[in-house]
Protein backbone atom coordinates (compact mmCIF):
# COMPACT_ATOMS: atom_id res chain seq x y z
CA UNK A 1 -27.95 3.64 16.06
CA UNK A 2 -27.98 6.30 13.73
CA UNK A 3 -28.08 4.01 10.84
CA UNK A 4 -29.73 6.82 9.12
CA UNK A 5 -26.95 9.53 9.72
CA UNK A 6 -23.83 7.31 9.01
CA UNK A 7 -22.01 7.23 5.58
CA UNK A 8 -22.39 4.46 4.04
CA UNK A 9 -19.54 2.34 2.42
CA UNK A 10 -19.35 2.23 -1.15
CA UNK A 11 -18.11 -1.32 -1.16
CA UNK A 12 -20.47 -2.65 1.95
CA UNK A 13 -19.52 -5.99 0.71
CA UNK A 14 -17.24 -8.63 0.72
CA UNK A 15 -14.85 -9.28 -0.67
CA UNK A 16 -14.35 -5.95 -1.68
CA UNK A 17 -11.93 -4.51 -4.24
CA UNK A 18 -10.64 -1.37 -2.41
CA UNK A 19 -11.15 -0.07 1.27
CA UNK A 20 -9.54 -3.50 2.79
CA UNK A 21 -8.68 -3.70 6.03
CA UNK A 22 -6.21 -5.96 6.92
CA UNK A 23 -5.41 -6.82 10.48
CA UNK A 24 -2.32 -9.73 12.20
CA UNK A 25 -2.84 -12.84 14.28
CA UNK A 26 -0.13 -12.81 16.78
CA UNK A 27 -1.77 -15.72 18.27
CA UNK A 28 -3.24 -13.68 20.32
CA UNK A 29 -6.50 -14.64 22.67
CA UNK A 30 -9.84 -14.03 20.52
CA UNK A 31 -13.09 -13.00 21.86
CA UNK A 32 -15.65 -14.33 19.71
CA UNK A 33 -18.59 -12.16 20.79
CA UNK A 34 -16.34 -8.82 19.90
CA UNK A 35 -14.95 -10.49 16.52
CA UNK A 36 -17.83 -11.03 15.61
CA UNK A 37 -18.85 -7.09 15.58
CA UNK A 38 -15.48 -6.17 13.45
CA UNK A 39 -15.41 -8.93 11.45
CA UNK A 40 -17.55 -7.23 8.63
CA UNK A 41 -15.19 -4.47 8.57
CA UNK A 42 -11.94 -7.01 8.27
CA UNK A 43 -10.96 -8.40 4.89
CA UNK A 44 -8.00 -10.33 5.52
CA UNK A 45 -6.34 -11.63 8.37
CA UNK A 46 -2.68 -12.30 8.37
CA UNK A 47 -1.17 -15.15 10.35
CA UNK A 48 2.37 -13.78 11.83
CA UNK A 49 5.99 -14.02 10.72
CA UNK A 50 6.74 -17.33 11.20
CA UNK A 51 3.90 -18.48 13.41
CA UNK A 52 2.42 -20.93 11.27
CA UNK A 53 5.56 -23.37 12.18
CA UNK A 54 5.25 -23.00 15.99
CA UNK A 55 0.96 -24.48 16.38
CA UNK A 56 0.12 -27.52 15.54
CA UNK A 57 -1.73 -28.21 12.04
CA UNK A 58 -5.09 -29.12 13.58
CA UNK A 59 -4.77 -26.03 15.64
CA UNK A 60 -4.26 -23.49 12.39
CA UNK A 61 -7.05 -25.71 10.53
CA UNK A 62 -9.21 -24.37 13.20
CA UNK A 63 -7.96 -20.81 13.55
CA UNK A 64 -8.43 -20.30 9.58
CA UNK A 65 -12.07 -21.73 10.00
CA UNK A 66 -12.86 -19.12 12.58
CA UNK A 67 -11.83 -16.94 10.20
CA UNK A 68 -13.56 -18.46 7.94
CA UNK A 69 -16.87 -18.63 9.21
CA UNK A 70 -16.95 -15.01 9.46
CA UNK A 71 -16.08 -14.12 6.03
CA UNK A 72 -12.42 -12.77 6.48
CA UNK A 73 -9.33 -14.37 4.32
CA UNK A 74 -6.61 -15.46 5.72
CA UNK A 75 -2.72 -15.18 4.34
CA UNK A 76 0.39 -15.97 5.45
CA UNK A 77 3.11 -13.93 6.26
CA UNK A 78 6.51 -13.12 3.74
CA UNK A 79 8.56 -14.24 6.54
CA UNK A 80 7.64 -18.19 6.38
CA UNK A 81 7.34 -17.47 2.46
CA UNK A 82 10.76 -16.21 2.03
CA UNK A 83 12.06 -19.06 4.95
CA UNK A 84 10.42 -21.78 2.35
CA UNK A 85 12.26 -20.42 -0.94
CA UNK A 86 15.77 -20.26 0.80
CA UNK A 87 14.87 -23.96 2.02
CA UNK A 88 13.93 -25.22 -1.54
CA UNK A 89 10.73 -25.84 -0.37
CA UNK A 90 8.31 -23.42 -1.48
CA UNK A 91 6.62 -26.16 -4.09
CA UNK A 92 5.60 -28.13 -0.22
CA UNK A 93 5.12 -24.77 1.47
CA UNK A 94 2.16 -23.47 -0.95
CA UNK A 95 0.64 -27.52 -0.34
CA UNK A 96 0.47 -27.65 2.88
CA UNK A 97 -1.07 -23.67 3.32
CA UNK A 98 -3.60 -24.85 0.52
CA UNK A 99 -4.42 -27.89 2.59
CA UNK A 100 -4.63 -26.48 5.99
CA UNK A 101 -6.82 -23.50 4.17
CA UNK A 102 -4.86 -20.32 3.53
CA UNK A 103 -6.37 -18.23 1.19
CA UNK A 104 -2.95 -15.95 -0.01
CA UNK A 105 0.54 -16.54 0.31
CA UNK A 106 2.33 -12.80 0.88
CA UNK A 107 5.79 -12.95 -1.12
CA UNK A 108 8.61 -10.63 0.08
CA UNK A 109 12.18 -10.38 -0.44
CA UNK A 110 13.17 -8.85 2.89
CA UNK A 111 16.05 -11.09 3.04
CA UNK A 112 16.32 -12.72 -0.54
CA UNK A 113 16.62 -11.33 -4.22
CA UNK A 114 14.52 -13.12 -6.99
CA UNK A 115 15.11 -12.42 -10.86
CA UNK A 116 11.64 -11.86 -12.70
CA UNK A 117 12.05 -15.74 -14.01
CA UNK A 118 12.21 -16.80 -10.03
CA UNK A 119 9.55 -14.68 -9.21
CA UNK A 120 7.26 -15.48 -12.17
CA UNK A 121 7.87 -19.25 -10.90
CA UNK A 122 6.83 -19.00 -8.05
CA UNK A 123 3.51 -16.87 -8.45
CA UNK A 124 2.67 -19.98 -11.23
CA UNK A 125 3.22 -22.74 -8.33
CA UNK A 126 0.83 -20.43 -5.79
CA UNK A 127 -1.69 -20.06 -8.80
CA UNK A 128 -1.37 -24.08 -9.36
CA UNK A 129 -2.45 -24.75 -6.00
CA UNK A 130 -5.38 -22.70 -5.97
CA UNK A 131 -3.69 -19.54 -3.94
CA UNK A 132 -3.95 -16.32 -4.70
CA UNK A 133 -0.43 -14.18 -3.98
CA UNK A 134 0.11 -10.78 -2.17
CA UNK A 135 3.79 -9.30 -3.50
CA UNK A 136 5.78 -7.36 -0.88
CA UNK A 137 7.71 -4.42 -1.40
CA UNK A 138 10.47 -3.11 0.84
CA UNK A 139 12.98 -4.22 3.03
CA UNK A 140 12.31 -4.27 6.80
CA UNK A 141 15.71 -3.14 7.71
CA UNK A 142 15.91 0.62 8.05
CA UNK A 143 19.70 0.28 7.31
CA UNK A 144 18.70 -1.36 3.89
CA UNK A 145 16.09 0.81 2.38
CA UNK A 146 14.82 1.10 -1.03
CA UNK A 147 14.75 4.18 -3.28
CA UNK A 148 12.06 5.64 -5.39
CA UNK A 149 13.99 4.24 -8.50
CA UNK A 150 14.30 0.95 -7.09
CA UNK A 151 10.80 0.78 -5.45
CA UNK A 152 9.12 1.72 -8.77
CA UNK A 153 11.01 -1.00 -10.72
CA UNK A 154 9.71 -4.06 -8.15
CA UNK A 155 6.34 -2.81 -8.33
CA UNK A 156 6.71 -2.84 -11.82
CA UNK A 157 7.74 -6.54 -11.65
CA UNK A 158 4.79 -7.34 -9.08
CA UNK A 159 2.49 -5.94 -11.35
CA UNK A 160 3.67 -7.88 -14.50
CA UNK A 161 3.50 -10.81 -12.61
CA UNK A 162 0.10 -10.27 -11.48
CA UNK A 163 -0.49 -9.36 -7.88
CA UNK A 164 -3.70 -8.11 -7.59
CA UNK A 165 -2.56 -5.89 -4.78
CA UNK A 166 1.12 -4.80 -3.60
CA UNK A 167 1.79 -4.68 -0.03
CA UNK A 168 4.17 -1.81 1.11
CA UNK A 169 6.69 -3.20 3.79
CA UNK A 170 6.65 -0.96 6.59
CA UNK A 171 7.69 -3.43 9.65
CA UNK A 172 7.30 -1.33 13.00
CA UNK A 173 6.33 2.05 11.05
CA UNK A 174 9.42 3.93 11.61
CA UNK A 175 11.94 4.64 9.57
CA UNK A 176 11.19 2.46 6.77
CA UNK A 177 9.39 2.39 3.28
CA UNK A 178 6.96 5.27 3.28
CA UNK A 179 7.64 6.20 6.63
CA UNK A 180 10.61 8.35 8.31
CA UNK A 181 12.32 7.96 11.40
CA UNK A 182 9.46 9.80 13.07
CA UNK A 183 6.80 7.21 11.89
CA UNK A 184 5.57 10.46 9.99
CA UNK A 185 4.39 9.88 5.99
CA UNK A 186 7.17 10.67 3.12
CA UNK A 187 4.56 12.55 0.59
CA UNK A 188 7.22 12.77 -1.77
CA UNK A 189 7.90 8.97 -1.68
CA UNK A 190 4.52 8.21 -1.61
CA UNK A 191 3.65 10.77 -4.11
CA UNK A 192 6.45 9.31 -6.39
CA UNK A 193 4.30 5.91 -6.54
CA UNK A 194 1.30 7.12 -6.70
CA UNK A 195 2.23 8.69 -9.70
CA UNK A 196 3.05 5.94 -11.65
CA UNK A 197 0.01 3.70 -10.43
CA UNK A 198 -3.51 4.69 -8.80
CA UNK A 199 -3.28 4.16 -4.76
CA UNK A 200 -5.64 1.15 -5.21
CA UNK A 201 -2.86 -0.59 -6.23
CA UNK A 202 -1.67 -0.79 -3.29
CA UNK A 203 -2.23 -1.98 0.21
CA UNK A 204 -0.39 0.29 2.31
CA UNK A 205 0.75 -1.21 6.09
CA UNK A 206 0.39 1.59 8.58
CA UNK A 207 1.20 0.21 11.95
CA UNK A 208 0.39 3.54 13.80
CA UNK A 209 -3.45 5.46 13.85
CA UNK A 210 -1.99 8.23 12.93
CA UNK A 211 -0.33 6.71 9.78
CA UNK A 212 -4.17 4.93 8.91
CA UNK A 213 -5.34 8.66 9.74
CA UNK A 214 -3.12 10.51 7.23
CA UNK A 215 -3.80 7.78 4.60
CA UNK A 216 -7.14 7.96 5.10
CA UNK A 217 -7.66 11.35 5.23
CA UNK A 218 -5.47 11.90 2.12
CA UNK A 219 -6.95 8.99 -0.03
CA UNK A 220 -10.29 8.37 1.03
CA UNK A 221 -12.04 5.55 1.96
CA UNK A 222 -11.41 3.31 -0.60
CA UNK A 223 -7.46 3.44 0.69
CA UNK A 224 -6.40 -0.32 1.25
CA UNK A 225 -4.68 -0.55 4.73
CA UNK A 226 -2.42 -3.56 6.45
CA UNK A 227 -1.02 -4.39 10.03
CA UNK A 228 -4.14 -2.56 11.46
CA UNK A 229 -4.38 -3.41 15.09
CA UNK A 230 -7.72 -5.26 15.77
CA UNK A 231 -8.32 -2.84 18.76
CA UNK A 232 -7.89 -0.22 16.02
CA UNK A 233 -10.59 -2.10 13.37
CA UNK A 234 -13.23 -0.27 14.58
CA UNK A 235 -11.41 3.58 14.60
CA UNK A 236 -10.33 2.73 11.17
CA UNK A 237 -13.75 1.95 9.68
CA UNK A 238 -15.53 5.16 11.60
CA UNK A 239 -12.94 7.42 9.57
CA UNK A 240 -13.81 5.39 6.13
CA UNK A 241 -17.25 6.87 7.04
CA UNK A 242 -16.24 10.28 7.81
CA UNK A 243 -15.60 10.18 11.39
CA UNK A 244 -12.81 11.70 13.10
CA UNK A 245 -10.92 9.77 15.85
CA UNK A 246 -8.52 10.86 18.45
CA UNK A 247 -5.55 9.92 16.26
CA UNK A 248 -6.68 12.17 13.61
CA UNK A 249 -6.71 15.41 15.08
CA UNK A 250 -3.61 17.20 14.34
CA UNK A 251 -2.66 15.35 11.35
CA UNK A 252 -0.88 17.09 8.45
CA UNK A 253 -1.83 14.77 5.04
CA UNK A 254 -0.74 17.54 2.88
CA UNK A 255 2.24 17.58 0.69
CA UNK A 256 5.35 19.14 1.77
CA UNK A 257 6.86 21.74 -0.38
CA UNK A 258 9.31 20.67 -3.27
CA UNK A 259 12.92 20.16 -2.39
CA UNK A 260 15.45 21.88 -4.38
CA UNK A 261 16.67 25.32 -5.97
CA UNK A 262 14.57 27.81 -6.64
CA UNK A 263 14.29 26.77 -10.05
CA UNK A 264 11.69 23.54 -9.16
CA UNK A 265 10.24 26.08 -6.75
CA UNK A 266 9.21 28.46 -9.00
CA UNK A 267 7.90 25.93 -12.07
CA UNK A 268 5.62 24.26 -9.18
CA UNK A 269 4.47 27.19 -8.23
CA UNK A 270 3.46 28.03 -11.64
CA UNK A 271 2.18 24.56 -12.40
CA UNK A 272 0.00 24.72 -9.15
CA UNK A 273 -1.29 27.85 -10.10
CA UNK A 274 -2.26 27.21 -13.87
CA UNK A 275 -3.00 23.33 -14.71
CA UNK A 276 -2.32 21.93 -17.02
CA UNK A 277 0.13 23.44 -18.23
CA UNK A 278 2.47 22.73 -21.49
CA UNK A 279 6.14 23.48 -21.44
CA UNK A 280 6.20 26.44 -23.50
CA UNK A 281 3.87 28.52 -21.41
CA UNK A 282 6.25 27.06 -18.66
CA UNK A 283 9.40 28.70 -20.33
CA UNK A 284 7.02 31.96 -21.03
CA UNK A 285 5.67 32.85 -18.05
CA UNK A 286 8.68 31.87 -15.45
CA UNK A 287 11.46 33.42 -19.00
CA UNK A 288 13.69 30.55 -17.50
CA UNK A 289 15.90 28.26 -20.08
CA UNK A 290 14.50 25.39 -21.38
CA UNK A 291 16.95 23.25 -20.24
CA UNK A 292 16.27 24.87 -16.69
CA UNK A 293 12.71 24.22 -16.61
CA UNK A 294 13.16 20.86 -17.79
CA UNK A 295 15.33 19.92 -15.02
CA UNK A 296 12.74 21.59 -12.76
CA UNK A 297 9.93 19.42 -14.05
CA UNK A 298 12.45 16.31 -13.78
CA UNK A 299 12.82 17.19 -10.47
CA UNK A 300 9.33 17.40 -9.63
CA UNK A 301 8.37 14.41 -11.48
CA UNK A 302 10.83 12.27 -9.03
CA UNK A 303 9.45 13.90 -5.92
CA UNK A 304 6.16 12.87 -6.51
CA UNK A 305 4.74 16.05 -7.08
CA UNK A 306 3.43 16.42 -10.69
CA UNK A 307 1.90 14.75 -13.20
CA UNK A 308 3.12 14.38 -16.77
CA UNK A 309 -0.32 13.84 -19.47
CA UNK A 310 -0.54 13.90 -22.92
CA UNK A 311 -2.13 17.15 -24.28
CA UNK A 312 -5.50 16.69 -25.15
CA UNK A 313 -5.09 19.53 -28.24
CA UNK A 314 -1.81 17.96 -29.22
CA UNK A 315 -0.85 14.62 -28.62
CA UNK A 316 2.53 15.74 -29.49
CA UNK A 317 2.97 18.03 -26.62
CA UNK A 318 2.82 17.33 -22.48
CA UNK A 319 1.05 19.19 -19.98
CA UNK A 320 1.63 18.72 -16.13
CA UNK A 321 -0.50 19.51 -12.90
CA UNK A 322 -0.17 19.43 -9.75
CA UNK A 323 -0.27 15.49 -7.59
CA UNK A 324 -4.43 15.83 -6.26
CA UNK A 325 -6.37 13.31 -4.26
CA UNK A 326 -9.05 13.23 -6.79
CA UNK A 327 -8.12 9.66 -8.20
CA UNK A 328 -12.02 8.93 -6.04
C-alpha cells in the first residue's frame, strides 16, 4: 500500500550489517500467519535467560527451525552462557547450542569477571564450533553499575577480541547502563561511547518504545536495537522509515547541557559555536588559562560531548567540535 511513498531501507536485506532488530523468545505462543509479516524486519531472535534448560531438545530443534525458515538468527542468552562458565562447562555448552542450531552465543559477565586470556578463550571455543559470539556489556544490577571509564575499557576488550557487535546490558530499562532511574537516555553516557566508537558498534537493548524512539530518532535508521518487543517489531521498523509512532511524540533525543562550572560551560559554548576549533583560539577568544580550558575540554571529552581530531593544517595540533548525529 503505498509502496511508492514509503522510505525505503538502505539495508532491505538480510542479514544486514546495521539497522538489526533484535527481539526475545519468552516461550511465548507464536502465530505463524503474523510472524510471518515481521519476520523480514527481525534479524535475530534471542532465546531467554535460562530457557534453553527448561524445553526439551527436540522442542528447541524445532523452535530454532521456525526461526529458521524465515530467515531470522537465533542466539542464546548471557544468562545460560555465564551459568555454563561458572559450571566448567562452557566447552559442552557451545556443542550442544551448535548441535541443536544456535546461530550466536551472547557472552556477559553480569555475575562473573573474566581476564582478557579467559575471555579470548572462550570466543576461540565459540569460533571452533562454528558460532559466532555477541559480547555483553553491563551489569544488570542497578546497585552494581558500570562507569564510563570502566564501560569504555570492556568494550575495548570486546572489540579486541572480535565481537562483531557489542550488546549494551540494559535488563528492565531502568536505572541501568544507558538508562536512568526514569528509563530516560543518559546522552552523556551514551555520548561518552559513542565517542570512542561509531554507534554501529553497538547493539543497543531498549526495552521501552520510547527508548527505541529516542535512539532512533537520534541515530537513524541504521541504529542496531535489542529486547524489542515483537508487538513493537512493526512500530520500530515504521520509524526506520520515517514514521512517527505514538511513543515518539514528546521525545527529547537531544543532548543535555554540560555538567560543571562555568568554565566547561563557556569552552562548549564556544566550541558549538565555531568548529573545529584548536586550543589556542580556545584560550583567545574565552582569555581563560590554559590550564583552565584544558580541564574544560577534559571535562567535556568525559561527558560525551566533544570530539578531539587531529588538525587537518597541523597534525601537530587538535581541534574539537561539538558530538553530531552525522556519523549516517
Amino acid at each position: 500500500m503505498l509502496d511508492d511513498l514509503a522510505k525505503n531501507r538502505i539495508d532491505s536485506k538480510k542479514p544486514r550489517k546495521e539497522g538489526l532488530s533484535c527481539t526475545i523468545d519468552k516461550l511465548q505462543g507464536i502465530d505463524k500467519e503474523n510472524f510471518a509479516i515481521i519476520a523480514p524486519y527481525i534479524d535475530v531472535v534471542k532465546i531467554y535467560g535460562a530457557f534453553p534448560m527448561l524445553i526439551s531438545e527436540e522442542s528447541l530443534k524445532k523452535k530454532i527451525k521456525f526461526y529458521h525458515d524465515f530467515g531470522v538468527s537465533v542466539s542464546t542468552g548471557s544468562t545460560i552462557t555465564e551459568f555454563a562458565i561458572i559450571e566448567n562447562s562452557l566447552e559442552r555448552f557451545v556443542k550442544e547450542a551448535a548441535k541443536i542450531g544456535f546461530d550466536i552465543i551472547e557472552v556477559g559477565e553480569n555475575s562473573i569477571d573474566l581476564s582478557i586470556e579467559q575471555k579470548r578463550k572462550i570466543g576461540d571455543t565459540i569460533k571452533s564450533a562454528g558460532l559466532e559470539f555477541q559480547w555483553k556489556v553491563g551489569k544488570k544490577d542497578p546497585r552494581h553499575q558500570l562507569g564510563i571509564d570502566k564501560t569504555l575499557h570492556d568494550i575495548e576488550e570486546a572489540v579486541k577480541l572480535g565481537s562483531k557487535k557489542i550488546v549494551l546490558e540494559a535488563n528492565e530499562g531502568m536505572n541501568v547502563g544507558i538508562y536512568d532511574e526514569k528509563s530516560l537516555v543518559k546522552w552523556s553516557f551514551v555520548g561518552a561511547i559513542t565517542t570512542e566508537y561509531p554507534p554501529s558498534t553497538f547493539i543497543f537493548e531498549a526495552p521501552f518504545e520510547s527508548q527505541q524512539s529516542a535512539l532512533i530518532a537520534e541515530f537513524g535508521q541504521r541504529v542496531n536495537l535489542a529486547e524489542v518487543h515483537p508487538d513493537a517489531i512493526a512500530s520500530v521498523e515504521s520509524q526506520r522509515r520515517g514514521f512517527l509512532s505514538k511513543s515518539a511524540f514528546g521525545v527529547s533525543y537531544l543532548r543535555k547541557n554540560p555538567e560543571g562550572g562555568p568554565a566547561a560551560k563557556f569552552i562548549y559554548f564556544i566550541i558549538k559555536t565555531k568548529h573545529p576549533v584548536e586550543q589556542g583560539e580556545l584560550i583567545s577568544v574565552s582569555h581563560l588559562p590554559r590550564r583552565t580550558v584544558q580541564a574544560a575540554i577534559d571535562d567535556l571529552k568525559r561527558q560525551g560531548l566533544i570530539i578531539e581530531r587531529n588538525s587537518l593544517d597541523d597534525a601537530r595540533k587538535k581541534v574539537y567540535q561539538p558530538v553530531q548525529s552525522d556519523w549516517l
